[in-house]
Protein backbone atom coordinates (compact mmCIF):
# COMPACT_ATOMS: atom_id res chain seq x y z
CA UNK A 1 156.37 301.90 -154.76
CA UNK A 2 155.58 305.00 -153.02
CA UNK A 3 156.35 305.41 -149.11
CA UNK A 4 153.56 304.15 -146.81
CA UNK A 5 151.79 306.75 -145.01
CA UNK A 6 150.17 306.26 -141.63
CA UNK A 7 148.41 309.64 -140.19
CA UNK A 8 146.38 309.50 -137.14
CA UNK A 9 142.88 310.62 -136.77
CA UNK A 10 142.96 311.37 -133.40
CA UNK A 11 144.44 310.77 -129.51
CA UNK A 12 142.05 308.62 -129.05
CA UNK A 13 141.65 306.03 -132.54
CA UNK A 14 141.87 305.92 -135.67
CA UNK A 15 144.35 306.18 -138.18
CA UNK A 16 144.63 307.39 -142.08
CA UNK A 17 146.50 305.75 -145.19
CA UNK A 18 146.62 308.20 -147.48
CA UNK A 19 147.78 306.57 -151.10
CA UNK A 20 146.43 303.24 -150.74
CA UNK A 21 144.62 301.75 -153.70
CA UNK A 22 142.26 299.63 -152.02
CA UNK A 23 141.49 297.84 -155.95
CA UNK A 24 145.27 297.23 -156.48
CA UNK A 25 146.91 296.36 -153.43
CA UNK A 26 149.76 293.97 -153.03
CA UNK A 27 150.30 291.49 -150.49
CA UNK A 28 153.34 293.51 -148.67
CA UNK A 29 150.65 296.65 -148.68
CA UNK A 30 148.00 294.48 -147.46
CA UNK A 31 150.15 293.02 -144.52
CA UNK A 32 150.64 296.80 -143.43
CA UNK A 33 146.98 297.39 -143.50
CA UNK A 34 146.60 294.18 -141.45
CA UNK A 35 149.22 295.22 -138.53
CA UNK A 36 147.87 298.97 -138.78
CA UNK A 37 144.31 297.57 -138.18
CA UNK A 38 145.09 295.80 -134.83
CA UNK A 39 147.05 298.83 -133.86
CA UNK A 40 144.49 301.79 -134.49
CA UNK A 41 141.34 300.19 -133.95
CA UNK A 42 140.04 302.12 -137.03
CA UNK A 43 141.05 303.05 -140.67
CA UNK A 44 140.55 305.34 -143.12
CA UNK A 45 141.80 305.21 -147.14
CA UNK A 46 140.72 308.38 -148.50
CA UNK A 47 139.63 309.09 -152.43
CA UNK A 48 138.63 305.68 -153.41
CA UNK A 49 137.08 304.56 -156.81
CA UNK A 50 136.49 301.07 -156.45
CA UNK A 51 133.29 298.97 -157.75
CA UNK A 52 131.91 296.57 -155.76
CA UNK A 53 133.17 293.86 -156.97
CA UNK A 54 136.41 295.60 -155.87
CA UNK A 55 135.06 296.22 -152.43
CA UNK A 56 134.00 292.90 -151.80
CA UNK A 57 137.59 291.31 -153.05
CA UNK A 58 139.39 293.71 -150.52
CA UNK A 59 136.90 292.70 -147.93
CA UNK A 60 137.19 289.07 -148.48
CA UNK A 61 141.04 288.94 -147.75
CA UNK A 62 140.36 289.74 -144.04
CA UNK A 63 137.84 286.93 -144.08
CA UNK A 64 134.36 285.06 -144.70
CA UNK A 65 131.67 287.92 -145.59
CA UNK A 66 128.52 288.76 -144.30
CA UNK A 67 125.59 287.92 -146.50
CA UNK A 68 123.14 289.59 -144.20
CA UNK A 69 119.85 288.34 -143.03
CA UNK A 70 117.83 291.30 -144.38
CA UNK A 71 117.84 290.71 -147.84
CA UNK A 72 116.08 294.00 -147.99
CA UNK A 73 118.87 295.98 -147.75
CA UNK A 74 121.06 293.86 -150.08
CA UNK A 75 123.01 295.09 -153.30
CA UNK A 76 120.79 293.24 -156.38
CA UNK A 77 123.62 292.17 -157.87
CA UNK A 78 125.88 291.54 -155.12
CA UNK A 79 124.51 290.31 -151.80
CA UNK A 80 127.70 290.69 -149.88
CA UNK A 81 127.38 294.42 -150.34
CA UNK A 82 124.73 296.24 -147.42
CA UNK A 83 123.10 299.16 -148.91
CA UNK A 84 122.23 302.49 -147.19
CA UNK A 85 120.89 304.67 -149.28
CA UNK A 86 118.22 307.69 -148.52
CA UNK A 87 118.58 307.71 -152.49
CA UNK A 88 115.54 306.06 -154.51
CA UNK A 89 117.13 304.13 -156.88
CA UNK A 90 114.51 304.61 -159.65
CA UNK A 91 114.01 308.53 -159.55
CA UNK A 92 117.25 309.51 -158.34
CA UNK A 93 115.86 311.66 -155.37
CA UNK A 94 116.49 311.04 -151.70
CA UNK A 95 113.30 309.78 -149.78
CA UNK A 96 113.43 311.17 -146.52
CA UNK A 97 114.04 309.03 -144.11
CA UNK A 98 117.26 307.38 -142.88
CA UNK A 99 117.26 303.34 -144.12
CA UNK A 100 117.83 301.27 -141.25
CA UNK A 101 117.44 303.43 -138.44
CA UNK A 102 119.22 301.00 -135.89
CA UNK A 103 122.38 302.33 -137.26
CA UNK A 104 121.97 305.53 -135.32
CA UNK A 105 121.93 303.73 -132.18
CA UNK A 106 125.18 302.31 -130.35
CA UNK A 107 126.69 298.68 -131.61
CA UNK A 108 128.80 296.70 -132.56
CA UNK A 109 127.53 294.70 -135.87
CA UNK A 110 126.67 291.18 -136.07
CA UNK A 111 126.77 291.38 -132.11
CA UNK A 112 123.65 289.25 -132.91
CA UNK A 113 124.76 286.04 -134.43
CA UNK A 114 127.10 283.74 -132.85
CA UNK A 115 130.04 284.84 -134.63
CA UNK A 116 129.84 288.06 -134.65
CA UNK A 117 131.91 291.02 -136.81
CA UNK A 118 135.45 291.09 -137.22
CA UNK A 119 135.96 294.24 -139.50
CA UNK A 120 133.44 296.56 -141.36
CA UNK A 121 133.73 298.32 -144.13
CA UNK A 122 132.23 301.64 -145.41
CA UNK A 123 132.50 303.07 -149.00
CA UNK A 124 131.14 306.34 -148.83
CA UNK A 125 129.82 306.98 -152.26
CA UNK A 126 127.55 309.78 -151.14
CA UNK A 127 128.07 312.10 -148.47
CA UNK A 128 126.12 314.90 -146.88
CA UNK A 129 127.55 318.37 -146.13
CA UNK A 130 126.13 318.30 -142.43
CA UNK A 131 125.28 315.81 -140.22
CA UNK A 132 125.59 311.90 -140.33
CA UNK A 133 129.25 311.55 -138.85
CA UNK A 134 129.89 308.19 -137.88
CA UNK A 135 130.84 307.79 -133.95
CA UNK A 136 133.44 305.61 -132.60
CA UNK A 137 134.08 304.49 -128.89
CA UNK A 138 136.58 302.70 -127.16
CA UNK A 139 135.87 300.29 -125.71
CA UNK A 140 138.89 298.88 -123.98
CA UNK A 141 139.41 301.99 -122.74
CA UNK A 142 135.45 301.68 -121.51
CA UNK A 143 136.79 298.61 -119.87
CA UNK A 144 139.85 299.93 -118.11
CA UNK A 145 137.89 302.80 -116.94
CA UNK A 146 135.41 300.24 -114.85
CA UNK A 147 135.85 300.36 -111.12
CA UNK A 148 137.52 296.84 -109.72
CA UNK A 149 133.77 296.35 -108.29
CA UNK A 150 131.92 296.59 -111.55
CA UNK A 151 134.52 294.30 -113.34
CA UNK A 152 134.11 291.89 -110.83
CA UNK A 153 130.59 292.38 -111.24
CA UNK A 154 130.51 291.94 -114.97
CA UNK A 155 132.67 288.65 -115.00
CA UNK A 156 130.97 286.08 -115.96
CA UNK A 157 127.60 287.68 -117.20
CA UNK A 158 126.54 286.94 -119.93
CA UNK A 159 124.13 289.12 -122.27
CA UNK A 160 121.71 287.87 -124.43
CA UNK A 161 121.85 289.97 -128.53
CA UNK A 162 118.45 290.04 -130.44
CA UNK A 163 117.99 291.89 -133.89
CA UNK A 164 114.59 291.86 -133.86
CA UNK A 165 114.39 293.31 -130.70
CA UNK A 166 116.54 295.77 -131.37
CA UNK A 167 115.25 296.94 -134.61
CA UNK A 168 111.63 297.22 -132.79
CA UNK A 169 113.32 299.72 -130.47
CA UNK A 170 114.42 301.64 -133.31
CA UNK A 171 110.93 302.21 -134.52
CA UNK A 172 111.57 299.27 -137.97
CA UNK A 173 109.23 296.82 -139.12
CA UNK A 174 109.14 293.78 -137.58
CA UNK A 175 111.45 290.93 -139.37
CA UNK A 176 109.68 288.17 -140.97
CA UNK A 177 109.89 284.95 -139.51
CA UNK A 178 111.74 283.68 -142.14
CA UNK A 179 114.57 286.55 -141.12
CA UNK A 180 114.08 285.77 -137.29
CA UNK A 181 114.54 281.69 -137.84
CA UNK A 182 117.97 282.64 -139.73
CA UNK A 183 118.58 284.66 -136.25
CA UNK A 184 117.66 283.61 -133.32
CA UNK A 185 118.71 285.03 -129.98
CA UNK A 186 122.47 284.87 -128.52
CA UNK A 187 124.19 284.85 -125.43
CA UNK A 188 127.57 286.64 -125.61
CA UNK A 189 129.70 287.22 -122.14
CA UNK A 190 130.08 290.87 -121.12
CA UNK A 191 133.31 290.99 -121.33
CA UNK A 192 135.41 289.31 -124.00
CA UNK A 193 138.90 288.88 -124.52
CA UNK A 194 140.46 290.56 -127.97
CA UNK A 195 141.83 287.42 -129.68
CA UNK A 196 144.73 289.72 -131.59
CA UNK A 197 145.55 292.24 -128.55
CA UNK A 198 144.99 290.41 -125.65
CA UNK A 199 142.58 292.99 -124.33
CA UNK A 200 139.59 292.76 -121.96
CA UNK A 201 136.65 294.88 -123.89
CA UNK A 202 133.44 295.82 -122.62
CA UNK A 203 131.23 293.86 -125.63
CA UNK A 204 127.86 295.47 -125.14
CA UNK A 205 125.79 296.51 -127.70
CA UNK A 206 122.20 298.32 -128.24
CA UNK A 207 121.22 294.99 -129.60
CA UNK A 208 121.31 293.17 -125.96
CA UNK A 209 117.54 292.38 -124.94
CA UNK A 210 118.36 291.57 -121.42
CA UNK A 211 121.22 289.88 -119.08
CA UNK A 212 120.78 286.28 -118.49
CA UNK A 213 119.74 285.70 -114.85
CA UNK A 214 119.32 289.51 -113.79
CA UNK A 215 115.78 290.87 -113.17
CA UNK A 216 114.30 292.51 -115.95
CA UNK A 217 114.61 295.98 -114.47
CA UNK A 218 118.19 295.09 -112.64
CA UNK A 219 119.99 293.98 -116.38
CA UNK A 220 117.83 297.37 -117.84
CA UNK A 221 119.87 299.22 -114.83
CA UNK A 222 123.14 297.73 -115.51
CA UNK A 223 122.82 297.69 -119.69
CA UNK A 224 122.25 301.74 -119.68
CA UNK A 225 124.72 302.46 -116.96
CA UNK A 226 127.16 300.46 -119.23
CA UNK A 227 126.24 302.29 -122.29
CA UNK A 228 126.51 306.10 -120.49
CA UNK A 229 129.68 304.80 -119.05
CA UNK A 230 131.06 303.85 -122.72
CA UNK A 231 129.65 306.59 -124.54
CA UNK A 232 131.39 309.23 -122.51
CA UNK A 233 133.59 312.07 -124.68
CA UNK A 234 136.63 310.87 -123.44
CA UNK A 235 136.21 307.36 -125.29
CA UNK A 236 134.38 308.78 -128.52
CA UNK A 237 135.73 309.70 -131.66
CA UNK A 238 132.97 311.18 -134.53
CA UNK A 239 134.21 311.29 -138.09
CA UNK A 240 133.44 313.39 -140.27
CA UNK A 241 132.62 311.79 -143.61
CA UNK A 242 134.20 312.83 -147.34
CA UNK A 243 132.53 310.86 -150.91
CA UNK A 244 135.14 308.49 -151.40
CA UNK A 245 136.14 307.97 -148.60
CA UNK A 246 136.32 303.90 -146.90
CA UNK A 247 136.57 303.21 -143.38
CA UNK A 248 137.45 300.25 -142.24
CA UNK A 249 136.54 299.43 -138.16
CA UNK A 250 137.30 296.66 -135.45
CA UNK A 251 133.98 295.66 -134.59
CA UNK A 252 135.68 293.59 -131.42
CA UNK A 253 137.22 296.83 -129.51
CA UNK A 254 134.65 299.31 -130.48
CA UNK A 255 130.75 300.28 -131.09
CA UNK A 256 129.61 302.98 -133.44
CA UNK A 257 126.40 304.70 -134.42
CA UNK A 258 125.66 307.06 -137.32
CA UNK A 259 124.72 310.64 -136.56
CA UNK A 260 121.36 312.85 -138.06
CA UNK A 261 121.19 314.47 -141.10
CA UNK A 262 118.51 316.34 -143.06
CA UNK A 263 117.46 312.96 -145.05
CA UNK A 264 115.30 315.11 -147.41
CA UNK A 265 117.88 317.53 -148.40
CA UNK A 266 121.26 315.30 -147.80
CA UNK A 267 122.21 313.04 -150.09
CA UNK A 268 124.12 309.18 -148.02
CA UNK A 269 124.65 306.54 -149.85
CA UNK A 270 126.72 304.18 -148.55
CA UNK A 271 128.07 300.34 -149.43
CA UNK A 272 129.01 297.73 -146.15
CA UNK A 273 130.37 295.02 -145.68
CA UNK A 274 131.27 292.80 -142.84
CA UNK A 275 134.32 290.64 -142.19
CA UNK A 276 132.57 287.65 -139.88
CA UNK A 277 134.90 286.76 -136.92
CA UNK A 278 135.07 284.44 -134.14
CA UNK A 279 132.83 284.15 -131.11
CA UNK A 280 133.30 286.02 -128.27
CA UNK A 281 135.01 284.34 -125.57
């Protein structure tokens, strides 16, 4: 067995494992991609091949998957798998627009539901040349960074997640009231405790509607102060994608968005899935 290999990406996050087979990996391997996980925050395996039923068995070793509630976006064959793909399956040529346009905005997935992500996973399959990086920020750090006053001010609060109010931000089509009875509306507290680290992270998301018992234009105050707080360079990270590449994140210590790209001349596909974790206390 060759030597494990542990590079980081940056100061900040982020680490890469460079000869890991992702579609053949034993238990000791697995156990070292486990321990660098909770370490690093974030992971990337470079130069994968794997299928999707490949994807999903890696996946499912860290946990229960994520069949997610809009089936639009769902692999036909596998419903685990999350599709985003400016590519039209049937004529081969991108359509020019980004699918799922709430990805460009700051979260943390599954934020939403009541037990919300553990791990996500991203198989790059298509890549563009410019543009759609996906960005990374601390959010421990966020935490730590917080004046004694705001962190006395957050405890307790509680935040309330909506998808469909989210996505209608976004610009999307409303979700069908089938899709909105599978999710309803969640209260998570502001600040959760890492149930692997220990940590106190700042859990906010661009899914929150509203604080619970904060005027309407007080928790719209507090929610973006939060987010330009967070979002700062110092706690970001941006990646810069190559095809093959898989990324693995902690959806618990961090939020992400995707980044722009020309969506008519850039090709993106991409295949996600979600490791579903506990709920935030």
């Amino acid at each position: 067995m060759s030597e494990l290999q542990i590079r980081p990406l940056s100061a900040l996050m982020g680490a890469e494992m460079p000869g890991i087979d992702l579609a053949a990996l034993t238990d000791e391997r697995f156990a070292a991609v486990r321990e660098a996980f909770h370490r690093h925050k974030l992971l990337r395996f470079p130069a994968q091949r794997i299928t999707p039923e490949q994807q999903i068995a890696f996946s499912r070793r860290l946990g229960e998957l994520q069949v997610h509630v809009l089936d639009q976006y769902r692999h036909p064959q596998h419903p685990e798998i999350y599709v985003l793909s400016n590519v039209d399956a049937a004529t081969g040529r991108t359509i020019g627009h980004h699918p799922d346009k709430g990805t460009l905005t700051w979260h943390s997935d599954l934020s939403f539901q009541r037990r919300p992500a553990l791990a996500t996973l991203l198989y790059g399959i298509e890549t563009p040349s410019a543009g759609g990086e996906t960005q990374f920020a601390d959010m421990a750090a966020a935490f730590e960074a917080l004046d004694d006053a705001m962190k006395h001010r957050l405890a307790g609060l509680r935040a309330v997640h909506d998808l469909d109010v989210s996505r209608t931000r976004m610009g999307e089509p409303p979700m069908t009231e089938a899709q909105r009875r599978q999710t309803p509306p969640v209260a998570h507290p502001l600040l959760r405790t890492h149930p692997d680290t220990g940590k106190t992270i700042l859990y906010i998301s661009r899914h929150v509607s509203h604080v619970e018992g904060l005027a309407r234009s007080e928790s719209d105050a507090l929610l973006d102060q939060l987010m330009a707080h967070a979002t700062q360079s110092r706690f970001v990270f941006s990646y810069r994608w190559q095809a093959g590449d898989v990324l693995m994140w902690d959806n618990r210590s961090t939020i992400h968005r995707a980044t722009a790209y020309d969506t008519s001349a850039e090709r993106r596909v991409i295949h996600r899935t979600v490791v579903i974790g506990d709920v935030p206390v």
